[in-house]
Each structure stands twice: as structure tokens, then as C-alpha cells.
Protein backbone atom coordinates (compact mmCIF):
# COMPACT_ATOMS: atom_id res chain seq x y z
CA UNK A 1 0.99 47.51 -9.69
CA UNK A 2 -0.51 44.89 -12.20
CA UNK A 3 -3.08 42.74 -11.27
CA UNK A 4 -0.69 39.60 -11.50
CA UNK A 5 1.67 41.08 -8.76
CA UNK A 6 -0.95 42.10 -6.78
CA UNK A 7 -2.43 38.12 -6.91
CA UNK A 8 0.84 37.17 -6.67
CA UNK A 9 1.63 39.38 -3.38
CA UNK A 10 -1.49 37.95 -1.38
CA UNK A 11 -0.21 34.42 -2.40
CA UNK A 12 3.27 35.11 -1.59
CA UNK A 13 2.14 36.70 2.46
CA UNK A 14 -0.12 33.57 3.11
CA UNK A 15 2.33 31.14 2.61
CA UNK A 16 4.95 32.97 3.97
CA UNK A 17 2.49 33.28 7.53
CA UNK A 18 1.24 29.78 6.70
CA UNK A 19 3.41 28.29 9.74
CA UNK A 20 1.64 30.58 12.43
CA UNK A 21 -0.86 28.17 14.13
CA UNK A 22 -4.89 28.74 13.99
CA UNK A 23 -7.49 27.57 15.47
CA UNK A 24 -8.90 24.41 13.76
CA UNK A 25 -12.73 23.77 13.67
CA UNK A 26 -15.29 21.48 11.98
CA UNK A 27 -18.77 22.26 10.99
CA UNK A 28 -19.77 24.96 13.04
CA UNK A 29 -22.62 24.49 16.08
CA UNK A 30 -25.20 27.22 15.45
CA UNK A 31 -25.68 27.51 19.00
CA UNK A 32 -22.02 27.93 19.81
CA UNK A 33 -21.97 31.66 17.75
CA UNK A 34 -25.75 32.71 18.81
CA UNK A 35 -25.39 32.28 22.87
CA UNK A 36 -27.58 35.21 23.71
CA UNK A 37 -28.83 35.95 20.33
CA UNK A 38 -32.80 35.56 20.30
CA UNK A 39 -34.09 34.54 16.72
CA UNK A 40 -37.11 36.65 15.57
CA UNK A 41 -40.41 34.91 14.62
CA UNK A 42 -42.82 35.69 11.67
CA UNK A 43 -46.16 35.51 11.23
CA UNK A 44 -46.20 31.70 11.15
CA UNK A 45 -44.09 31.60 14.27
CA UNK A 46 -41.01 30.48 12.08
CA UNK A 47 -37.59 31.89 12.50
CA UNK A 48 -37.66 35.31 10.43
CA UNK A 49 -35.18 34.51 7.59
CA UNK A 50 -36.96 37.23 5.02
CA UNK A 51 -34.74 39.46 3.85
CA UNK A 52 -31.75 40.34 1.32
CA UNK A 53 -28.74 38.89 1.86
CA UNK A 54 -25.17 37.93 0.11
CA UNK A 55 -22.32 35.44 0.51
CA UNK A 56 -19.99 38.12 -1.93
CA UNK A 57 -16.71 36.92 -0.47
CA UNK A 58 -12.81 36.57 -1.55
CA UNK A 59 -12.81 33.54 0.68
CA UNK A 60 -12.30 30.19 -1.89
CA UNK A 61 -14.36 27.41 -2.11
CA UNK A 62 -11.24 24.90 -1.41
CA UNK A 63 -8.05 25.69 0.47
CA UNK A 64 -4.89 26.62 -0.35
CA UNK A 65 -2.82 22.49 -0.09
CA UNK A 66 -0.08 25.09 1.68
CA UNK A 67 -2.37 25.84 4.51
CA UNK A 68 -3.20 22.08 5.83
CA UNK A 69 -6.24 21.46 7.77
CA UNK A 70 -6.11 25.19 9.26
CA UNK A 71 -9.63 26.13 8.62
CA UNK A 72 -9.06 29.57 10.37
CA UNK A 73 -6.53 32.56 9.48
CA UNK A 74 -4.87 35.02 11.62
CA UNK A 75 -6.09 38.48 11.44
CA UNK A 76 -2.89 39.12 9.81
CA UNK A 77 -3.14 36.96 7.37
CA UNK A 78 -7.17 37.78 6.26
CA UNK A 79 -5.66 41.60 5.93
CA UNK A 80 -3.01 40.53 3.56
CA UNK A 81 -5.71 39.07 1.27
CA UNK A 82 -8.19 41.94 1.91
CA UNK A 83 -5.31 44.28 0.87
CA UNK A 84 -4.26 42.62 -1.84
CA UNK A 85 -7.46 42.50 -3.27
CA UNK A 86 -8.57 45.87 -2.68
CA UNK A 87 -5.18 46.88 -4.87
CA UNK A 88 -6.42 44.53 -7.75
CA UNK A 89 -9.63 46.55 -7.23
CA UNK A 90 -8.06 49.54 -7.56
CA UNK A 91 -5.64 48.60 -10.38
CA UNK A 92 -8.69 47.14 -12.46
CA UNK A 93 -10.39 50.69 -12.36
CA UNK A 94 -7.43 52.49 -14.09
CA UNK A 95 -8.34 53.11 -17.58
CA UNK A 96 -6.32 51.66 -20.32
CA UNK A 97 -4.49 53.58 -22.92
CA UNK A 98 -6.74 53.68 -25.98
CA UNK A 99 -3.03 53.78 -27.81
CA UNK A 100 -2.62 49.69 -26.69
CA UNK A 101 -3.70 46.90 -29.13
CA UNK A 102 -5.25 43.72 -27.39
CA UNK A 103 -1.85 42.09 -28.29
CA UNK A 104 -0.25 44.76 -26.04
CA UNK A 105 -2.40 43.82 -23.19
CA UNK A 106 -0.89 41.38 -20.79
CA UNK A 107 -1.77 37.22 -21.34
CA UNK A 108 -3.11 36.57 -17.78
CA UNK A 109 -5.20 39.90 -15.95
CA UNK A 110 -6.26 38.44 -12.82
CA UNK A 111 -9.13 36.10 -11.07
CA UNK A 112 -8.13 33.31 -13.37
CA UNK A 113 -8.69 35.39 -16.83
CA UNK A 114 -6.38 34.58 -19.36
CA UNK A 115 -5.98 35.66 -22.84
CA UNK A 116 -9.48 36.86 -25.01
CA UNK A 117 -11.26 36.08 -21.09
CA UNK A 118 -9.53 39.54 -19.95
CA UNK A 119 -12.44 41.32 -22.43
CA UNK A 120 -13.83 40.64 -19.52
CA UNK A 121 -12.73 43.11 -17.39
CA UNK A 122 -12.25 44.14 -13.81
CA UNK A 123 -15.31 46.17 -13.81
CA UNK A 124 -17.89 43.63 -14.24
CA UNK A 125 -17.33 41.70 -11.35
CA UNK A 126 -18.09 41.93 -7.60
CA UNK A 127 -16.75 38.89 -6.32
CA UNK A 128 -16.69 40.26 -2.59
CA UNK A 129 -13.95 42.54 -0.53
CA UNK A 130 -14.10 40.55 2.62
CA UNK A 131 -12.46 37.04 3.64
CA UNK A 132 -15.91 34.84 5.30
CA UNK A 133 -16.05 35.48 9.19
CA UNK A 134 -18.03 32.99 11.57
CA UNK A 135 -17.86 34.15 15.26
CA UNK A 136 -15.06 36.54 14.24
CA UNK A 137 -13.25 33.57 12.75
CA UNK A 138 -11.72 34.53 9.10
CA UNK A 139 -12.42 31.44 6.88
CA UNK A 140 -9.31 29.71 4.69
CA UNK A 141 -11.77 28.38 2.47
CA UNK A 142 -15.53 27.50 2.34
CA UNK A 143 -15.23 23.85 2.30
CA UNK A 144 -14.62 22.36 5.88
CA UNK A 145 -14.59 18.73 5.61
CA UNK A 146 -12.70 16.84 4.39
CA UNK A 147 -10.81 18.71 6.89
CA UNK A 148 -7.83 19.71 4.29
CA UNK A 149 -10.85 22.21 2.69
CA UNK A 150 -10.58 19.97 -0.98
CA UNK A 151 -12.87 18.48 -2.74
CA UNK A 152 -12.69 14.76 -2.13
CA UNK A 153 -11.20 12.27 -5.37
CA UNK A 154 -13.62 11.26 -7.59
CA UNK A 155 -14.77 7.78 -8.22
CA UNK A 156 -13.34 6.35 -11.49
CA UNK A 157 -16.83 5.62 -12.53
CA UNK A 158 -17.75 9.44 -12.48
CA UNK A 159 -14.71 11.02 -13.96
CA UNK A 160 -15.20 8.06 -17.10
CA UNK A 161 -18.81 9.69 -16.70
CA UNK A 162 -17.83 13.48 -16.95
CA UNK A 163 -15.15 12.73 -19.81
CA UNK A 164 -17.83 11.03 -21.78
CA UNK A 165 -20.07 14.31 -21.14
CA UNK A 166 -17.63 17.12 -21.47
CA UNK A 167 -15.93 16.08 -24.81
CA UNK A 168 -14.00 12.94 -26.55
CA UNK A 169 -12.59 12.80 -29.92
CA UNK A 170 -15.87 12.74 -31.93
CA UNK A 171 -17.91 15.70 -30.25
CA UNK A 172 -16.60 19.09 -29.54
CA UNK A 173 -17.41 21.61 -27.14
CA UNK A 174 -18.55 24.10 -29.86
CA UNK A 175 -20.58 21.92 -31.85
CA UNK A 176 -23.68 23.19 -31.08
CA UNK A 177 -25.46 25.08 -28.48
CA UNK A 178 -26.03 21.83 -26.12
CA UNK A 179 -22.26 21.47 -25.56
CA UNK A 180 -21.52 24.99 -23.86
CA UNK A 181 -22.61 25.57 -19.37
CA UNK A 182 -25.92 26.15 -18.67
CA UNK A 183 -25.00 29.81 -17.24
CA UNK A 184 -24.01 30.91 -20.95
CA UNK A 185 -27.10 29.43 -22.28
CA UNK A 186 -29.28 31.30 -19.54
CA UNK A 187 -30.49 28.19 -18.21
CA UNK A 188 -29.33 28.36 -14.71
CA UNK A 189 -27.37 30.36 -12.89
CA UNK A 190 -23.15 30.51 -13.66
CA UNK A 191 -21.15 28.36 -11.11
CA UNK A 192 -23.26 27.00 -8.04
CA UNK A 193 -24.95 30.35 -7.61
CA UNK A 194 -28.71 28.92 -7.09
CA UNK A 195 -27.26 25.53 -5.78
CA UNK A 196 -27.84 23.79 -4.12
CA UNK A 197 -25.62 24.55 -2.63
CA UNK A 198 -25.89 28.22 -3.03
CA UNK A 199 -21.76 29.63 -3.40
CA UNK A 200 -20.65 32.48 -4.21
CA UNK A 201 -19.61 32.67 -7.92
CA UNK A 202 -17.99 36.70 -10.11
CA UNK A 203 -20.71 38.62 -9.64
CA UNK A 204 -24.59 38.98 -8.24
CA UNK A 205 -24.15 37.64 -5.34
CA UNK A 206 -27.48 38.23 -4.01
CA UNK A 207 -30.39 36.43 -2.58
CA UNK A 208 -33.65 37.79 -1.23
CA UNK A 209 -35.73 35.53 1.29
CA UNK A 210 -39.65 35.07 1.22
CA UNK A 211 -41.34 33.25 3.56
CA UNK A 212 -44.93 31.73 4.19
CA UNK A 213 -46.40 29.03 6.48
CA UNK A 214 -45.72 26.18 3.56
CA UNK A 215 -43.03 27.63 1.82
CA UNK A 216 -40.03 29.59 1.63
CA UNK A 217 -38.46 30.81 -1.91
CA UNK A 218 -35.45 32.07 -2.02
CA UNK A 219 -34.68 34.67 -5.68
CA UNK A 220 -31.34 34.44 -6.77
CA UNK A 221 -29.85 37.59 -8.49
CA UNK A 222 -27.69 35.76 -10.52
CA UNK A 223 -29.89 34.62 -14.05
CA UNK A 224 -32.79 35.52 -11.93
CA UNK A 225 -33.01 32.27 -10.63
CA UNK A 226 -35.93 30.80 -7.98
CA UNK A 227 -35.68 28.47 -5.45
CA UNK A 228 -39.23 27.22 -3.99
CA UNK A 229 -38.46 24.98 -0.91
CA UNK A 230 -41.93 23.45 0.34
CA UNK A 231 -41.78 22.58 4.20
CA UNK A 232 -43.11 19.28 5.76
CA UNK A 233 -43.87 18.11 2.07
CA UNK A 234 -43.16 14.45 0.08
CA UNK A 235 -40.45 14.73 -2.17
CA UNK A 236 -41.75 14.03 -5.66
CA UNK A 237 -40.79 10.67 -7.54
CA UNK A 238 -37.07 10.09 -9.10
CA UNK A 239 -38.26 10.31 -12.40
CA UNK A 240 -39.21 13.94 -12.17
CA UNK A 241 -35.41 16.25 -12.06
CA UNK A 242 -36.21 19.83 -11.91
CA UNK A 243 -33.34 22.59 -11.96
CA UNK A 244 -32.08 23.44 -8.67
CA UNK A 245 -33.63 20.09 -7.58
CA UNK A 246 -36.55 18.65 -5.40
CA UNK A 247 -36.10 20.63 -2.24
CA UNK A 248 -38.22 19.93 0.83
CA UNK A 249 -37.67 21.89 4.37
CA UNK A 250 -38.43 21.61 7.77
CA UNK A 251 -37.61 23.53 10.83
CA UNK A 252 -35.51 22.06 13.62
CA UNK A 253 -35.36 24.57 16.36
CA UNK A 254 -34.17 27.55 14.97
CA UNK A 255 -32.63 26.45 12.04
CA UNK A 256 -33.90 25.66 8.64
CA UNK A 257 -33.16 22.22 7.24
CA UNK A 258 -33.70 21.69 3.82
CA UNK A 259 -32.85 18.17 1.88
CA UNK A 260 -32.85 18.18 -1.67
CA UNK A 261 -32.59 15.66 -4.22
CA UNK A 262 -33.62 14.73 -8.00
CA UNK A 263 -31.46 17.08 -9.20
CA UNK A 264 -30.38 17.02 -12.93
CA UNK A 265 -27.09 15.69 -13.90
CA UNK A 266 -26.18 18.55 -16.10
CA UNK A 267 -26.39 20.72 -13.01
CA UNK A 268 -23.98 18.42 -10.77
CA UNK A 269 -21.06 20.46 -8.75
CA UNK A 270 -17.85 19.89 -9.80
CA UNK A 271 -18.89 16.10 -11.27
CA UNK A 272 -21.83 15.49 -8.55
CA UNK A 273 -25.24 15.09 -9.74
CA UNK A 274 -28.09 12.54 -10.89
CA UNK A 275 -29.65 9.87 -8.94
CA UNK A 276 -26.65 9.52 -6.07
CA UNK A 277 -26.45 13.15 -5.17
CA UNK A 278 -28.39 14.20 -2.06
CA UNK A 279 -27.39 17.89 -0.49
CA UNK A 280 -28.63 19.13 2.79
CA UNK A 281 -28.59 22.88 3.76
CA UNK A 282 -28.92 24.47 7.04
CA UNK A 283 -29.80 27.70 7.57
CA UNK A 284 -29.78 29.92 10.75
CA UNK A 285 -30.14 33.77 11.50
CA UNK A 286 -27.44 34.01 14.10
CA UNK A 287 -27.57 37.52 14.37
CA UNK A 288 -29.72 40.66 12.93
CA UNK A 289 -27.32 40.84 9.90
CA UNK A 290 -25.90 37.42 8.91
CA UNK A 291 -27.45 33.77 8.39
CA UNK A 292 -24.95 31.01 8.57
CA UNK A 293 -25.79 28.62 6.17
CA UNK A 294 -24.26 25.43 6.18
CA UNK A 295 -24.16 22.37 3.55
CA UNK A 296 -23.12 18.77 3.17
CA UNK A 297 -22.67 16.77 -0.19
CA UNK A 298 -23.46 13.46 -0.51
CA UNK A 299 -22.75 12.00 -4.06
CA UNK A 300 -21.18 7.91 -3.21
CA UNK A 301 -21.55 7.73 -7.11
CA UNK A 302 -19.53 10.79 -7.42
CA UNK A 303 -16.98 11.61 -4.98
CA UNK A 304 -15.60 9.23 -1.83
CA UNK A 305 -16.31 11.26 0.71
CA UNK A 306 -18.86 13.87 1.78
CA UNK A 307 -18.23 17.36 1.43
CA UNK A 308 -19.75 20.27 3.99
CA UNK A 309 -19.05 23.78 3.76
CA UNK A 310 -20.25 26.53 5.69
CA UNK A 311 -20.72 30.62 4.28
CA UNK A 312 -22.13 33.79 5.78
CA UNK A 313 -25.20 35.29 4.37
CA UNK A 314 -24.82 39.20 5.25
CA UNK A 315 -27.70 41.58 5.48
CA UNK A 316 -27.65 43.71 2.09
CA UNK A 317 -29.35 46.99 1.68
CA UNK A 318 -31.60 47.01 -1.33
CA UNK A 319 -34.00 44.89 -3.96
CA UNK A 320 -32.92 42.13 -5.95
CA UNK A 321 -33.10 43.35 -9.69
CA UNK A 322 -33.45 41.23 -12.97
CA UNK A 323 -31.13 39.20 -14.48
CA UNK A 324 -31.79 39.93 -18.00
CA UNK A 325 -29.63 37.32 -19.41
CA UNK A 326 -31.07 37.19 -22.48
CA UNK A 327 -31.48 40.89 -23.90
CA UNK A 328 -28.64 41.74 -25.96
CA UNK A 329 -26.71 38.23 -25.35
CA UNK A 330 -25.33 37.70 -28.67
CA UNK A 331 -22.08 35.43 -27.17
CA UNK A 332 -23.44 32.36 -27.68
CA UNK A 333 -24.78 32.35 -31.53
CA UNK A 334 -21.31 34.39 -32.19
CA UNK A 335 -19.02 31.68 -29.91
CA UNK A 336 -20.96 29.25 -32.24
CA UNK A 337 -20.51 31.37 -35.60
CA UNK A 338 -16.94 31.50 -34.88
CA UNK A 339 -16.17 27.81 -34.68
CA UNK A 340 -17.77 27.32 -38.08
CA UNK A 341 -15.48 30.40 -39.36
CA UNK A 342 -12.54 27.92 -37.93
CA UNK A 343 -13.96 24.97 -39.17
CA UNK A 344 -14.29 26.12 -42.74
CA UNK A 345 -10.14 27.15 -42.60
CA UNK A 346 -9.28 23.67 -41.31
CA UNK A 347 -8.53 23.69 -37.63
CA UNK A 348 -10.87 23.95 -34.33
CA UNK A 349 -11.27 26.38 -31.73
CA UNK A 350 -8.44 26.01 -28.89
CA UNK A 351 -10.08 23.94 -26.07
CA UNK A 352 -12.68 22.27 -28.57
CA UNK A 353 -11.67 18.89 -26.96
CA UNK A 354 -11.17 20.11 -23.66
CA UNK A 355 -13.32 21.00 -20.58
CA UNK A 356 -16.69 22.78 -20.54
CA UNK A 357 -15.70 25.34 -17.19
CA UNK A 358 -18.67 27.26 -15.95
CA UNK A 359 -17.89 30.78 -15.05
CA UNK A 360 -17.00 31.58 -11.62
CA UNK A 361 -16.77 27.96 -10.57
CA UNK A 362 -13.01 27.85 -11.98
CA UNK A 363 -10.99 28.78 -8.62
CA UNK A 364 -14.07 29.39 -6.28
């Protein structure tokens, strides 16, 4: 079956079930799913959130408009999507005839990939097997409020903001190295991998958990990124923006609340970021293998209402390795090379005055 019908199947089955009522639920209470769970202390009497973990899931960051405010599937309806993605699994592992030019190959191969993105095949990403379940819940999307699981509308002030950023008629996107996402530049991590907030994004979908008594990092497989929250601390001055953000923890009972802001605007999600954007993260161990880690986005300059979301951090067996983004990346100097190839016959690269996208963050 091609990987289109196979998309196309699991599309098909969840809006064909989409009239069987679910239960509907906001942000989740942490207490609510642990009941008799006891949270294990550290050294430093903290709750023990060391570990490896990963939010790998097929679950999307917004909802599908045809499922409403149902932030819960059936059973029957998280198989369907399990299914059909184990088939696009297991179609993307067949080996292509070596007879078949790249003009035989079909236009659109799945996950979003269309045309010269299908190079990128199947068998470089791990974007999950398994729909997000909280308290045995499957998840319609990671977003939870608004309660339609969509990113709010944006002010008109920030999409006049991102248009100026992203491209007009005088720069293009291939201009020069400045113009293309951070993730292909190995500057930070592709999509919202890092965060805040952390989501899950293609591939590397892996964190690993250190704490001590003032600090808790958290390594991010995904361009080897690293987190360092500092707990019961000042948050520097505005006119210091770090990566990933001034983050600053505390614990509140069992659970882990972290507030960070100062972020940088080129690191915004989806249009968020700069001096409005403030994101708070919870995290709590509700069980020996999965941390439920919440977030809400506040961004008034951004977006007209907050955003939270809510994903499960599953144990994971194994170290975190390195991200090597660098050693043998020779994309960007030849996605650069190529434009002034174009250039010098006359015309532009297709999408020079379009959109920047940053990989993974597309339909996630």
C-alpha cells in the first residue's frame, strides 16, 4: 500500500468515527492520575525526575477541526491511527527498485514530504508508534486549550512581524546562511524539540534528566541540546536572551514548576517569542515510567489567547548519544551553492519568497 493511502486510510477512519462521543477534559490534575502513586525522593529530598525519557508520539500538536473540542479518542479510533501508521512503517522499509528515476518516484511520500523532501526517507525518522495516553486516555492532539486543540489567531501586529522576518520582496530565504531555521544551521534543536516547550518533533526524541539540590538540566538528543533550569533563583535582566531561554524552577509539592522567559525571538513557536512570551512547564513523575509534563503559552504580543498542552514523558532504556550535527553536514553551504547556480540562469529557488518551516514543526 503506498504511504499516501495508508495516511489517507487513518484520516478517512477518524472522521468517519468522529461522531462517537469522548470524554472531554482540560488540563489535567496531577493528582487525579497519581491517587496511590508515591513519588520517589533523591538525595536532596526532591521528587526523583533523573532519568531517560521520550515524548516519541503520532499524537499532533493541534487537532484535527473535524474532531471539535473532543480532547480524548475511543480506543477504536487510537488503533486506527496506530495501524495506519505501523503500515506506513512498514511500507517505508520496502526497498525501492534501483530501476526507478527520482521522476518515477511519487510527488508526495508521506509525513508531509513532498517532492526533493522525500530524499528524505522513511528510514530516518522515529516520530513515535503510539497515540499520547494520560490515565489511559488516548490524546487527539497535544494542545488542550483553547479547547478546539488549535493554536489561537495571531495578533495582526505579530503576523506583520513574522512576514517582515521570514521574507518580503527584497530578501530571500536563500540569501545567505542567516535566512534558513536554526535546526539546519545547528543552532538549536529542529521544531520545539529543546523548548520550551519541549514537543516532540521527526526524530530523537529523547531527553535524559539530571538533578542536584540547585539545579536540574535536562540533555536533549535532538542537536545535543542543554537545558540548565536553576531552582529558587532571580531570573536574569531582559536584556540578556539566551537559547532555550531564562528558566528558573521551583518545586510545588510534587511537581516541578519551571517559568521561563527572555527567550530569543528567532526561537519563538509558531510566531511567539521576544519580550511578551512567558512559558510555564510542569512536570510530575506520576508513575515509575512516565512524567506528565504540562505547559502553558503566554505571548499577548503574539497570539490572543494562551495555549497549554500536556505530553507523556515515557521511561526509555538507554544513554542519550551525540547529536553530531555538524560532521559531514554539507546541506547548508550546498542549499546555498544552489541558489547562486539559479541565480546566475535568471530565476530563484521555488519558495525563495515564501516561509522559512523548521523541520518537524510543519504538522506536529
Amino acid at each position: 500500500m503506498p504511504r499516501t493511502l495508508a495516511a489517507a486510510l487513518a484520516f478517512t477512519a477518524l472522521t468517519a468515527l468522529g461522531a462517537i462521543p469522548a470524554v472531554a477534559a482540560a488540563q489535567t490534575a496531577p493528582a487525579a492520575i497519581t491517587k496511590s502513586y508515591k513519588t520517589p525522593r533523591n538525595h536532596w529530598g526532591q521528587p526523583d525526575l533523573s532519568g531517560n525519557w521520550t515524548n516519541a508520539t503520532i499524537t499532533p500538536l493541534e487537532r484535527d477541526p473535524k474532531l471539535g473540542d473532543r480532547l480524548v479518542l475511543t480506543e477504536e479510533e487510537a488503533r486506527t491511527l496506530e495501524g495506519a501508521n505501523a503500515k506506513l512503517n512498514e511500507d517505508g522499509a520496502k526497498p525501492t527498485d534501483p530501476k526507478l528515476k527520482v521522476t518515477d518516484l511519487p510527488y508526495e511520500c508521506g509525513r508531509g514530504f513532498k517532492g526533493v523532501d522525500c530524499g528524505y526517507n522513511n528510514f530516518w525518522v522515529d516520530p513515535g508508534t503510539k497515540i499520547i495516553r494520560l490515565n489511559g486516555q488516548p490524546r487527539s492532539s497535544v494542545i488542550v486549550e483553547p479547547k478546539n486543540g488549535r493554536m489561537p489567531p495571531m495578533t495582526k501586529e505579530a503576523m506583520a512581524r513574522v512576514q517582515a522576518r521570514l521574507g518580503n520582496a527584497r530578501v530571500g530565504n536563500f540569501d545567505g546562511p542567516e535566512r534558513r531555521p536554526l535546526g539546519e544551521r545547528c543552532i538549536m534543536s529542529f521544531g520545539s524539540s529543546a523548548g520550551p516547550p519541549m514537543l516532540p518533533s521527526l526524530y530523537n526524541n529523547n531527553y535524559s534528566i539530571i538533578q542536584n539540590g540547585d539545579e536540574v538540566m535536562i540533555q536533549v538528543e535532538m542537536v545535543h541540546d542543554s537545558r540548565i533550569i536553576r531552582l529558587n533563583a532571580q531570573h536574569d535582566p531582559s536584556g540578556i536572551r539566551k537559547w532555550m531561554g531564562d528558566s528558573v524552577g521551583r518545586w510545588e509539592g510534587d511537581t516541578l514548576v519551571v517559568d521561563t522567559i527572555n527567550l530569543r525571538a528567532e526561537q519563538g513557536l509558531r510566531g511567539a517569542g521576544g519580550e511578551t512570551l512567558k512559558v510555564t512547564e510542569r512536570f510530575t513523575r506520576i508513575s515509575p515510567t512516565q512524567i506528565l509534563y504540562q505547559f502553558e503559552l503566554n505571548d499577548p504580543g503574539a497570539y490572543t489567547a494562551p495555549v497549554k498542552g500536556e505530553v507523556a514523558l515515557n521511561a526509555t532504556k538507554g544513554p542519550i548519544y551525540e547529536y553530531a550535527c555538524h560532521e559531514g553536514n554539507y546541506a547548508l553551504p550546498g542549499i546555498l551553492a544552489g541558489a547562486r547556480e539559479e541565480e546566475k540562469k535568471g530565476r530563484e529557488m521555488e519558495g525563495n519568497r515564501g516561509e522559512v518551516k523548521e523541520e518537524g514543526a510543519g504538522g506536529r
